[in-house]
N, C-alpha and C. Protein backbone atom coordinates (compact mmCIF):
# COMPACT_ATOMS: atom_id res chain seq x y z
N UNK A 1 7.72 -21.15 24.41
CA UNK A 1 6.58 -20.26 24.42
C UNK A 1 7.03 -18.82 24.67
N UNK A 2 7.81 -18.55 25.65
CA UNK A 2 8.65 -17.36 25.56
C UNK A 2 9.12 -17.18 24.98
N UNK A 3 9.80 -17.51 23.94
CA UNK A 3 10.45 -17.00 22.08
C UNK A 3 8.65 -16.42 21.45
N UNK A 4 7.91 -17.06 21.56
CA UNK A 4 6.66 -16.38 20.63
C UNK A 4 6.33 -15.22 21.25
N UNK A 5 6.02 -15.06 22.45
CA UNK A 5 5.68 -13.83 23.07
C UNK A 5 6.25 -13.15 22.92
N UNK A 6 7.79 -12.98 22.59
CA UNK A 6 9.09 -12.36 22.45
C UNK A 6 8.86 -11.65 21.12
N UNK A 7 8.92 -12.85 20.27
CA UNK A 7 8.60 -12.48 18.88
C UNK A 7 6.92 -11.52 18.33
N UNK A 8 6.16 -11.85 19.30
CA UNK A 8 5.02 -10.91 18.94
C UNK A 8 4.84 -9.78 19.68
N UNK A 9 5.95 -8.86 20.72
CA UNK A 9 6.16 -7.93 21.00
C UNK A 9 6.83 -6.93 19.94
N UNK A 10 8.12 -7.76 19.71
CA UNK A 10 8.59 -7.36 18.45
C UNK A 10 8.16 -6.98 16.48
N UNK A 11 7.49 -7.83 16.70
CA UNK A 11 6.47 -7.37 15.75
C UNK A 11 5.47 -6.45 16.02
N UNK A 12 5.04 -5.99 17.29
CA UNK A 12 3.80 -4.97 17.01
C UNK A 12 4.95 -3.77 17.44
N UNK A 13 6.02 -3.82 17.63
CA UNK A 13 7.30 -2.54 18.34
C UNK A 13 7.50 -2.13 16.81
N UNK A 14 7.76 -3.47 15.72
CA UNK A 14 7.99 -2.83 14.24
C UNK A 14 6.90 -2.15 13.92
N UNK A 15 5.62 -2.80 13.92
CA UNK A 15 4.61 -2.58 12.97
C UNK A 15 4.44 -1.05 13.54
N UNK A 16 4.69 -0.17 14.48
CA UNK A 16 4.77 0.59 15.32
C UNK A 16 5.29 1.63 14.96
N UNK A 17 6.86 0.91 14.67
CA UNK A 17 7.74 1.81 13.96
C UNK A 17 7.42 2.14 12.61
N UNK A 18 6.89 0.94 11.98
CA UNK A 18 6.75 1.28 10.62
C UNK A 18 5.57 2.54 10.19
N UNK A 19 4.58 2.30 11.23
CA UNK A 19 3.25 3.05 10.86
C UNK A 19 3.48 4.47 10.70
N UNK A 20 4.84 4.72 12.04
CA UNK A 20 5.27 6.04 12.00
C UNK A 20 6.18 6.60 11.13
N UNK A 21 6.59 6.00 10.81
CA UNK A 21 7.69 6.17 9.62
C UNK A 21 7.12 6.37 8.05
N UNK A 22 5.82 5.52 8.11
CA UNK A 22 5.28 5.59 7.17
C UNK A 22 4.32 7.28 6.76
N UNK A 23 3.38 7.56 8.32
CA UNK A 23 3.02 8.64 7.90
C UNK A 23 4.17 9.96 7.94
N UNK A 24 5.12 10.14 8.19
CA UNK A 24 5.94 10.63 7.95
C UNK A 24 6.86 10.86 6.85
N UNK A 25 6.50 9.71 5.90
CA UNK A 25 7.28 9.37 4.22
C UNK A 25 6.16 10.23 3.46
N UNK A 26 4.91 9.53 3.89
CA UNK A 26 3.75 10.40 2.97
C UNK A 26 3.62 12.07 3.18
N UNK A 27 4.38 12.18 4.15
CA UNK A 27 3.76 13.78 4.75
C UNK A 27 2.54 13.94 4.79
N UNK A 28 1.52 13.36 5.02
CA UNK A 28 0.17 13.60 5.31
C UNK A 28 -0.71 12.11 5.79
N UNK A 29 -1.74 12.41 6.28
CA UNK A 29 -2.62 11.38 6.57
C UNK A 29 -3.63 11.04 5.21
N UNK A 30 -3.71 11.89 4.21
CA UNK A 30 -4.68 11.53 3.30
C UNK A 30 -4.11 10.45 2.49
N UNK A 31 -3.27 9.89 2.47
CA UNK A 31 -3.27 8.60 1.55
C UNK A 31 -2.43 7.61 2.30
N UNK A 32 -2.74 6.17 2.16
CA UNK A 32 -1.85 5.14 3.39
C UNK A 32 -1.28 4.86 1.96
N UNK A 33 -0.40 3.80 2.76
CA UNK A 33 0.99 3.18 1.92
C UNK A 33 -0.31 1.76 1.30
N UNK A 34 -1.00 1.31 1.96
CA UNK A 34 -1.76 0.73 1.00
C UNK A 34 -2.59 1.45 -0.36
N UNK A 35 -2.57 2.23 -0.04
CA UNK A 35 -3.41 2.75 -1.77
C UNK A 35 -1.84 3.03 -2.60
N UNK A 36 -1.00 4.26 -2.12
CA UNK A 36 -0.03 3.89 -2.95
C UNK A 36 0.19 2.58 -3.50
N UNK A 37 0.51 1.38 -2.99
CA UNK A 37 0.11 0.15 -3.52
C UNK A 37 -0.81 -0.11 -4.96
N UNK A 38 -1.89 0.31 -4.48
CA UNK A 38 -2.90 0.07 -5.50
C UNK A 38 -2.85 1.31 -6.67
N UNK A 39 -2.03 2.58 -6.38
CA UNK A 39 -1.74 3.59 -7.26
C UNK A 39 -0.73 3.20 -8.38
N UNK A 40 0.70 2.28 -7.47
CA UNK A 40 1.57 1.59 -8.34
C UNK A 40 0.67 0.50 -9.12
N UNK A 41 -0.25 -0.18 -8.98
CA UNK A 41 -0.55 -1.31 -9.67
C UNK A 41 -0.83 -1.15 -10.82
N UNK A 42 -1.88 0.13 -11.03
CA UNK A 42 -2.29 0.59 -12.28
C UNK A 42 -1.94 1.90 -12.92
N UNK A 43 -0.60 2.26 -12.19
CA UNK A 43 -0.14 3.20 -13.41
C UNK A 43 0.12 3.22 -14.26
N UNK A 44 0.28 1.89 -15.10
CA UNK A 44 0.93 1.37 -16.17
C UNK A 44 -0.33 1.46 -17.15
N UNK A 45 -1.60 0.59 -16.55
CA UNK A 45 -2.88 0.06 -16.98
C UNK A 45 -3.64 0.11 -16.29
N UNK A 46 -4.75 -0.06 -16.40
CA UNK A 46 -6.06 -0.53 -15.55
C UNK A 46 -5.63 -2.07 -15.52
N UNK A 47 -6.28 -2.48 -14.00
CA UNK A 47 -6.04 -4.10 -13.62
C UNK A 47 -7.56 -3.98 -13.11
N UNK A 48 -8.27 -5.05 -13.04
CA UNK A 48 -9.49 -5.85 -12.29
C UNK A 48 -9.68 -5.37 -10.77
N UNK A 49 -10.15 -5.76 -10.28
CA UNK A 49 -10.15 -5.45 -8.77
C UNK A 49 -9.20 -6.82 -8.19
N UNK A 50 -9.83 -7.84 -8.94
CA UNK A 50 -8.90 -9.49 -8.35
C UNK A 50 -7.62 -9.44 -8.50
N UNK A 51 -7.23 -8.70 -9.70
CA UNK A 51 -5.85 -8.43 -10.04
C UNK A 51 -4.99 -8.22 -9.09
N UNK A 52 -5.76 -6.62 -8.27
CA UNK A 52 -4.69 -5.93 -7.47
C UNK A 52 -5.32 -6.45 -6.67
N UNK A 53 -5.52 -6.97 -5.74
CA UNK A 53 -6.38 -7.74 -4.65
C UNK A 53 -5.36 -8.70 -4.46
N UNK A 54 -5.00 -9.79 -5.42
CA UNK A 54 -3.79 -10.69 -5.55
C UNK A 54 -2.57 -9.60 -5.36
N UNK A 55 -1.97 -8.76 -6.00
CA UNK A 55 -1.30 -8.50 -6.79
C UNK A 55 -0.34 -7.59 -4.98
N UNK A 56 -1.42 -6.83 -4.39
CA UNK A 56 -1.51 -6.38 -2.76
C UNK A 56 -1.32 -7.44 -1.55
N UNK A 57 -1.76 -8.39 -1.99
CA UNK A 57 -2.28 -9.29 -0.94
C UNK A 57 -2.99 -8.90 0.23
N UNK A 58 -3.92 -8.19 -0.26
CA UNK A 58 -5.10 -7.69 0.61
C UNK A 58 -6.59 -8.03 -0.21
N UNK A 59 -7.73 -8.45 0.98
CA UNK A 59 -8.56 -9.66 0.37
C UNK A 59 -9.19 -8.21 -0.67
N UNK A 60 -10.37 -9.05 -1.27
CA UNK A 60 -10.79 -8.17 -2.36
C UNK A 60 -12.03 -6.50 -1.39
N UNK A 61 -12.54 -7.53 -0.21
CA UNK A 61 -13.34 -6.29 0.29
C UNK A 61 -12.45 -4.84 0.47
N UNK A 62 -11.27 -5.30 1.11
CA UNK A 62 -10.57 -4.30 1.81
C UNK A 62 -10.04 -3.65 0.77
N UNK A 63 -9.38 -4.07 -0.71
CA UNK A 63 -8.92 -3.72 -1.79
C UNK A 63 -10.10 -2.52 -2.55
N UNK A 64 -11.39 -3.23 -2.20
CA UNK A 64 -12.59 -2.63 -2.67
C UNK A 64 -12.86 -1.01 -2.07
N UNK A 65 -12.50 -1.26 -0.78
CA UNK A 65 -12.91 -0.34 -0.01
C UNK A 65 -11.73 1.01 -0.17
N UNK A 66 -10.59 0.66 -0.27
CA UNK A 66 -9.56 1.41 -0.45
C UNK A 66 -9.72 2.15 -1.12
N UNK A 67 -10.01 1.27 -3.19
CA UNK A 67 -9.88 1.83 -4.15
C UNK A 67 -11.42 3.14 -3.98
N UNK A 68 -12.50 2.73 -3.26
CA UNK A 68 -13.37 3.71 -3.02
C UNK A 68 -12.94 5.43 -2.58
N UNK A 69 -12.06 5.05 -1.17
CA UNK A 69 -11.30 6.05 -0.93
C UNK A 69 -10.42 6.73 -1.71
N UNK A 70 -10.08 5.85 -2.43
CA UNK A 70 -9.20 7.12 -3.55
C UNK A 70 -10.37 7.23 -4.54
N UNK A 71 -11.18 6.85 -5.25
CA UNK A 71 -12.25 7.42 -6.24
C UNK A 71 -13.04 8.67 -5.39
N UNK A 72 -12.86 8.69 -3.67
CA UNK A 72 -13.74 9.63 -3.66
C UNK A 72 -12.84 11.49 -3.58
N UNK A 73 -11.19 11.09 -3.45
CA UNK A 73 -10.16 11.45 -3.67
C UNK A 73 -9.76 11.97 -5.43
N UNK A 74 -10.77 11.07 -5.94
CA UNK A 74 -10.69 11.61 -7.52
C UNK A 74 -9.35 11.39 -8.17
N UNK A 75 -8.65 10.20 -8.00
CA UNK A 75 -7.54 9.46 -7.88
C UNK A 75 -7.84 8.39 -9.06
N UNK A 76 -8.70 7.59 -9.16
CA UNK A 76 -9.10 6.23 -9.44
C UNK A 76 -10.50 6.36 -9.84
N UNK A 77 -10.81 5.86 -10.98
CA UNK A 77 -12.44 5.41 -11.47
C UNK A 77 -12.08 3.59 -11.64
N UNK A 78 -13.60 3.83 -11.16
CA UNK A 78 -14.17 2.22 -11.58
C UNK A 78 -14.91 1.97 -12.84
N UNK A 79 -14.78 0.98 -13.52
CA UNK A 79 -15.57 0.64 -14.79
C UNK A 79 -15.87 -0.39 -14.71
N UNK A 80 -16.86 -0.93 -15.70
CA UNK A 80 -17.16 -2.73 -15.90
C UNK A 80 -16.70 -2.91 -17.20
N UNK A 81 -16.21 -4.08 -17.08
CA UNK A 81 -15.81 -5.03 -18.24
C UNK A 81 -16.80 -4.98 -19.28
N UNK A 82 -16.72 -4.69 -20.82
CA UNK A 82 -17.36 -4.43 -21.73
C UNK A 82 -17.69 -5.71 -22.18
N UNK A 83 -17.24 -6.31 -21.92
CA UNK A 83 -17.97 -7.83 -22.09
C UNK A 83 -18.62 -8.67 -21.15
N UNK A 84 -18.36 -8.36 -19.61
CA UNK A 84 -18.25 -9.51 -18.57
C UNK A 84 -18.66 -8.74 -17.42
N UNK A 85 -19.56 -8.30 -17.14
CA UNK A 85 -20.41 -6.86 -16.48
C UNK A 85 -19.78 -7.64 -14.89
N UNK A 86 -19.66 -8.55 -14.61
CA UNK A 86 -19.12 -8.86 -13.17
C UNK A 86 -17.89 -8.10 -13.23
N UNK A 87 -17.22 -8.55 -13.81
CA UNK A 87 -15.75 -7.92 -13.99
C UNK A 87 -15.54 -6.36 -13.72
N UNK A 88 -14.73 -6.01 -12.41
CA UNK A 88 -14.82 -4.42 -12.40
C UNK A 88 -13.06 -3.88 -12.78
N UNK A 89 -12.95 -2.93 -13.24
CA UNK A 89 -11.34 -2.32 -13.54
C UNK A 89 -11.29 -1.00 -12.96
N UNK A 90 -10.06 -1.20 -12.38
CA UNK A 90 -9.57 0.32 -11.32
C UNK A 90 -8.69 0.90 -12.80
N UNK A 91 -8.88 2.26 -12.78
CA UNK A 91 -7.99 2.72 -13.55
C UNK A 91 -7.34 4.18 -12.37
N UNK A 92 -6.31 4.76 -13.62
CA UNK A 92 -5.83 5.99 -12.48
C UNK A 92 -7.04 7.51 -13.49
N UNK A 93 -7.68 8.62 -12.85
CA UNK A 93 -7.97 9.62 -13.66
C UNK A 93 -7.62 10.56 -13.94
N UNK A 94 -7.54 11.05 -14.94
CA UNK A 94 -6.92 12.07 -15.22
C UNK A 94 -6.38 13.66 -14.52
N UNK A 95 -6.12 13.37 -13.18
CA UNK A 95 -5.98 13.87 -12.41
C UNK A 95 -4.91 13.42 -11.38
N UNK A 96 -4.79 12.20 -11.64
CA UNK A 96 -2.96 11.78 -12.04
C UNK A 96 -2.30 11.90 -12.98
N UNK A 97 -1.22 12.15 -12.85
CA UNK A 97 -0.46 12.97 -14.30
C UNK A 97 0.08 11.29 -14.89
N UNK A 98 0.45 11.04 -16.14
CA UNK A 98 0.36 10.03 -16.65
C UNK A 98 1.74 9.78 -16.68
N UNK A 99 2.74 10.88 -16.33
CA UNK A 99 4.12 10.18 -16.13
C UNK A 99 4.43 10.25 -14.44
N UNK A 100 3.67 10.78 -13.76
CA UNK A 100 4.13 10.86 -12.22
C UNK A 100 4.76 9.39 -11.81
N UNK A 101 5.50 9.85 -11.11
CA UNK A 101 6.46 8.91 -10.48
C UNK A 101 5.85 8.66 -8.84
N UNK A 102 5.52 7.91 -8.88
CA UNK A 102 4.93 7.49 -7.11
C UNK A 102 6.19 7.30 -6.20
N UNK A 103 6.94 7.06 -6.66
CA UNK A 103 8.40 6.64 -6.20
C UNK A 103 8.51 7.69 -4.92
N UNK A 104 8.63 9.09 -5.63
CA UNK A 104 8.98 10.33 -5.43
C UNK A 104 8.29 10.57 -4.44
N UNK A 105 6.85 10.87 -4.15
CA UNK A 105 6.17 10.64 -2.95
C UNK A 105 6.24 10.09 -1.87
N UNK A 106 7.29 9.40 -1.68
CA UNK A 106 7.44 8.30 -0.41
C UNK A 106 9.07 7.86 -0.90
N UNK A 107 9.95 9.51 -0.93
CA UNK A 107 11.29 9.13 -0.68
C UNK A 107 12.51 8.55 0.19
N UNK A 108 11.20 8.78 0.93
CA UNK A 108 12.28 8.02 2.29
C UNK A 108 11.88 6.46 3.03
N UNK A 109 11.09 6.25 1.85
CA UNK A 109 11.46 4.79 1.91
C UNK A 109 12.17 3.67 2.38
N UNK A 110 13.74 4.20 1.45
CA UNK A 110 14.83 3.11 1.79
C UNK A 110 15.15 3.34 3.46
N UNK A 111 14.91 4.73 3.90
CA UNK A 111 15.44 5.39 5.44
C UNK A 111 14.14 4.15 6.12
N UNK A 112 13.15 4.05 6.04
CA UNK A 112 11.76 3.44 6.68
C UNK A 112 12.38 2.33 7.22
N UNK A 113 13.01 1.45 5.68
CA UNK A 113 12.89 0.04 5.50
C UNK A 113 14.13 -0.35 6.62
N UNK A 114 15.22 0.65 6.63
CA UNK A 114 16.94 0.47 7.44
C UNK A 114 16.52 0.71 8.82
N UNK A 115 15.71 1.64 9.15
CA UNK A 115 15.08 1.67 10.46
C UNK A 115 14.38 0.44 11.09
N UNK A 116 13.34 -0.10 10.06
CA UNK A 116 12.73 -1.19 10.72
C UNK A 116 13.84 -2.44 10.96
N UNK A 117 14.56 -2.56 9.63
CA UNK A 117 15.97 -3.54 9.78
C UNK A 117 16.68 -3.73 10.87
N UNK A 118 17.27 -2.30 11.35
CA UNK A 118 17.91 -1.67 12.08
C UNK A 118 17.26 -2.31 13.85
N UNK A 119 15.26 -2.19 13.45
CA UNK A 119 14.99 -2.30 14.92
C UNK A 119 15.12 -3.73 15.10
N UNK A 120 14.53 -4.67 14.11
CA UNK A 120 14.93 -6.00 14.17
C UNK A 120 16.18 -6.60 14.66
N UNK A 121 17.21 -6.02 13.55
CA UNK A 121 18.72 -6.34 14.24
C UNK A 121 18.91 -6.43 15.85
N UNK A 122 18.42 -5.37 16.29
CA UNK A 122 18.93 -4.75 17.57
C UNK A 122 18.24 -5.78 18.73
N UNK A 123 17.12 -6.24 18.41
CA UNK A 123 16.38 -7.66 18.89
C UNK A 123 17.27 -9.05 18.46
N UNK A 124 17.99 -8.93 17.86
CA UNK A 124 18.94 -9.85 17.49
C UNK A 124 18.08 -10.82 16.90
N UNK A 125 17.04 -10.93 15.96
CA UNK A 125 15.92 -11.51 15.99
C UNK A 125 16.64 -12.23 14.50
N UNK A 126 17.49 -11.41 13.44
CA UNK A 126 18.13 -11.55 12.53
C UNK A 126 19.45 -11.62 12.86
N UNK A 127 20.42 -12.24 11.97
CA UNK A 127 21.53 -12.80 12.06
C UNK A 127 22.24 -11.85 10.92
């Protein structure tokens, strides 16, 4: 039972580290690493809402609610399926540039990911 308690200190010490690391990659508070998520999903195409919902692994409300925040960001429109009016599709608007690289926005990434590694290791939690 003391290995779990162990282990769920350590996880909220990462999730901790990560959060900070994270708003620090974005340089700002206006967009989380979850919408980037949903920004990568459909730069290619428009996907469904179920799509990126799966695709995130975040349930469909919270996926819902996100993609709101960036439509009100002027990031993302919603449409219905021209056949299947349930059916909704996130697209990106034209106010994302159509070759932007999301990558680039959140360069320090690989630094995030070696840090959190890094804090794990040091818990000896990994081998």
């Amino acid at each position: 039972m003391n290995e779990l308690f162990q282990l769920a200190k350590i996880l909220r010490e990462t999730s901790t580290v990560f959060s900070t690391l994270s708003m620090q990659a974005l340089d700002s508070s206006d967009i989380t690493w979850q919408q980037v998520l949903i920004l990568e999903q459909i730069a290619i195409s428009p996907k469904t809402m179920g799509e990126i919902s799966k695709a995130i692994d975040l349930s469909y409300s919270t996926t819902s609610g996100l993609i709101s925040r960036l439509e009100q960001m002027n990031l993302v429109r919603r449409f219905r399926d021209s056949s299947d009016r349930r059916i909704v599709w996130a697209a990106l608007t034209e106010r994302v540039p159509a070759n932007m690289n999301l990558q680039e926005g959140i360069g320090c990434m690989p630094a995030t990911l070696d840090s959190l590694r890094e804090l794990i290791l040091e818990k000896e939690i990994l081998s």
